[in-house]
Protein backbone atom coordinates (compact mmCIF):
# COMPACT_ATOMS: atom_id res chain seq x y z
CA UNK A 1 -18.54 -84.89 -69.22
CA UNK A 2 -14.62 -86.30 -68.83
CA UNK A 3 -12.68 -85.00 -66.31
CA UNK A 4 -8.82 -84.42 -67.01
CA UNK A 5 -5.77 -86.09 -66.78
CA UNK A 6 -3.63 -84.17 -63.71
CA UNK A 7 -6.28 -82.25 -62.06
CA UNK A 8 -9.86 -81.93 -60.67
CA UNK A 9 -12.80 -79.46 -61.70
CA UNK A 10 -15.84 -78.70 -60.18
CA UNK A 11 -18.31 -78.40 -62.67
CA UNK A 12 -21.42 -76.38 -62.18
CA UNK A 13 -23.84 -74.30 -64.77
CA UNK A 14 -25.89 -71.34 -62.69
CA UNK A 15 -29.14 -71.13 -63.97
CA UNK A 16 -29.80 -74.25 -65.27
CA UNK A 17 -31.40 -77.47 -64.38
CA UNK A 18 -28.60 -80.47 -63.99
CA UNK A 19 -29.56 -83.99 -63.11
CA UNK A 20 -26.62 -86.73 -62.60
CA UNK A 21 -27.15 -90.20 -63.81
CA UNK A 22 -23.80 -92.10 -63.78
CA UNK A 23 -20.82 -91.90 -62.52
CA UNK A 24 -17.71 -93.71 -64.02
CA UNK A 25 -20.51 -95.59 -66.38
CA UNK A 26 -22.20 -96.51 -63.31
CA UNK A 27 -25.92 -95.75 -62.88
CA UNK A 28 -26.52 -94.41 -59.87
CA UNK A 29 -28.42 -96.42 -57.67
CA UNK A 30 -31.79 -94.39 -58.03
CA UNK A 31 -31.40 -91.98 -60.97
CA UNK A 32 -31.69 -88.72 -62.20
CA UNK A 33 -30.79 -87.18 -58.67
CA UNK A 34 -30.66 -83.11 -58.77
CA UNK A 35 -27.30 -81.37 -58.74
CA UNK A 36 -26.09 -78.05 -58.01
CA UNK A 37 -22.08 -78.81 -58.87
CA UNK A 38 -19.84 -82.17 -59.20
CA UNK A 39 -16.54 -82.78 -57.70
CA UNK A 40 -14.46 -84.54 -60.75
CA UNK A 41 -10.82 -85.46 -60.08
CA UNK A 42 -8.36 -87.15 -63.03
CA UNK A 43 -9.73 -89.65 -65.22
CA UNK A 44 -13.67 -89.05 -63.76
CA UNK A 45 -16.75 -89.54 -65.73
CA UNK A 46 -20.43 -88.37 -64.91
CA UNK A 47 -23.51 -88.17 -66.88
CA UNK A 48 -25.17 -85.30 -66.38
CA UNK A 49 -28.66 -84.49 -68.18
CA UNK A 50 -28.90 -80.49 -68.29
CA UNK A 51 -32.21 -78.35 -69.43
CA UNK A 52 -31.77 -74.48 -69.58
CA UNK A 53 -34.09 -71.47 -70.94
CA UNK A 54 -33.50 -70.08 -73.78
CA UNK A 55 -30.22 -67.66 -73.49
CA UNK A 56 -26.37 -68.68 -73.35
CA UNK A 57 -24.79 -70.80 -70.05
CA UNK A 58 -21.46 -71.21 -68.71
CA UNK A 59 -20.64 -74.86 -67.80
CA UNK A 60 -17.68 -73.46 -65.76
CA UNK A 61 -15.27 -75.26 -63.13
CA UNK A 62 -15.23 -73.50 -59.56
CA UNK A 63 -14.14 -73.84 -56.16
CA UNK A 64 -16.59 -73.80 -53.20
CA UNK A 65 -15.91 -70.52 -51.36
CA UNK A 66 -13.48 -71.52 -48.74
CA UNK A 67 -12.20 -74.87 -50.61
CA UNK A 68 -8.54 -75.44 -50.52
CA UNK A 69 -7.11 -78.07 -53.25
CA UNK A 70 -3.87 -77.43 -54.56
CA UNK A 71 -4.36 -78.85 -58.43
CA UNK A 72 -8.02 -77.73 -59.34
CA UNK A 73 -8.97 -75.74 -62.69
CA UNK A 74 -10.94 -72.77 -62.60
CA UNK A 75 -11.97 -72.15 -66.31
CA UNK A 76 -15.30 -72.02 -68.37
CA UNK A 77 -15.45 -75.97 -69.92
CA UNK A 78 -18.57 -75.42 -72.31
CA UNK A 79 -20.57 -72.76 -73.70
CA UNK A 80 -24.21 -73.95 -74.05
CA UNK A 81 -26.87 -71.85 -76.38
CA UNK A 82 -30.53 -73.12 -75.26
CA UNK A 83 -32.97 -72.41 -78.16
CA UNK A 84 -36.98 -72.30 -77.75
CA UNK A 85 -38.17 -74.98 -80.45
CA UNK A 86 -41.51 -74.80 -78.42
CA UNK A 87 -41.05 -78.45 -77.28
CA UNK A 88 -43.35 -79.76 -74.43
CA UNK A 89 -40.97 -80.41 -71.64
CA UNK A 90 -41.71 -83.64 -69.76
CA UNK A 91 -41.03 -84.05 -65.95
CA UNK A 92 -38.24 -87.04 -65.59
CA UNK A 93 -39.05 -90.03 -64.11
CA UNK A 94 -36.96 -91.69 -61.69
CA UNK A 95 -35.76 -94.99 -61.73
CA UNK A 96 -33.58 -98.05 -60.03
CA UNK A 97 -31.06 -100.12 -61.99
CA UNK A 98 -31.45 -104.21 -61.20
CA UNK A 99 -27.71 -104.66 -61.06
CA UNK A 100 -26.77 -108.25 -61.16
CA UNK A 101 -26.40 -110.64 -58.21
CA UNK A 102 -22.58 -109.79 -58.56
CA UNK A 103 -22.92 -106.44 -57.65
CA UNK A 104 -24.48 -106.08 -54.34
CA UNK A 105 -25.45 -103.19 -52.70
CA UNK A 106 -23.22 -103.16 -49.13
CA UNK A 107 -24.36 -99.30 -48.32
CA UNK A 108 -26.34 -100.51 -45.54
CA UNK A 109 -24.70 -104.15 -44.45
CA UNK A 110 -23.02 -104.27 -40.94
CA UNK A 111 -19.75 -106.10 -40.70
CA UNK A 112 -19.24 -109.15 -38.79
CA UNK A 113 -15.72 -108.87 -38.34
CA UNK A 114 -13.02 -106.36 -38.31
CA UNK A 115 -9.43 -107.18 -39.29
């Protein structure tokens, strides 16, 4: 899913089952995490893995009740037709990405020094 170019959508898709993997080509640190909606302003990029039931969905772009942004789309992005093929459906597993020695994970480090 690609965002736009001048402003931000909120993508969510009622009734379906939405995992996020990446965002901006980035794996997410422990992956597929459940998701209701996204937040994506210009230029974003998330990889979403969706499973619905049979039946036609609404990828749409909406505001949280109460959410004030002045340049946000509210418009249906993608409609989705889900088709029983009688496949066996397979629960996901989830998994860590070994990122490089470069790319360190500072989420939990405590700072030595302030500037």
């Amino acid at each position: 899913l690609f965002s736009s170019i001048d402003v931000a959508i909120s993508p969510m898709l009622a009734g379906c089952q939405t995992k996020l993997l990446a965002k901006d080509g980035i794996y997410l640190h422990q992956a597929p995490r459940d998701v209701t909606r996204g937040f994506m302003g210009p230029g974003n990029r998330a990889d979403w893995l969706i499973s619905c039931p049979p039946g036609t969905w609404q990828l749409e772009s909406k505001k949280k009740e109460g959410q004030a942004l002045k340049f946000h789309c509210e418009a249906p992005l993608v409609t989705i037709v889900a088709v029983d093929r009688n496949d066996v459906a397979c629960e996901l597993p989830t998994f860590s990405v070994a990122r490089p020695c470069y790319v360190v994970d500072l989420r939990q480090a405590v700072p030595t020094n302030s500037l």
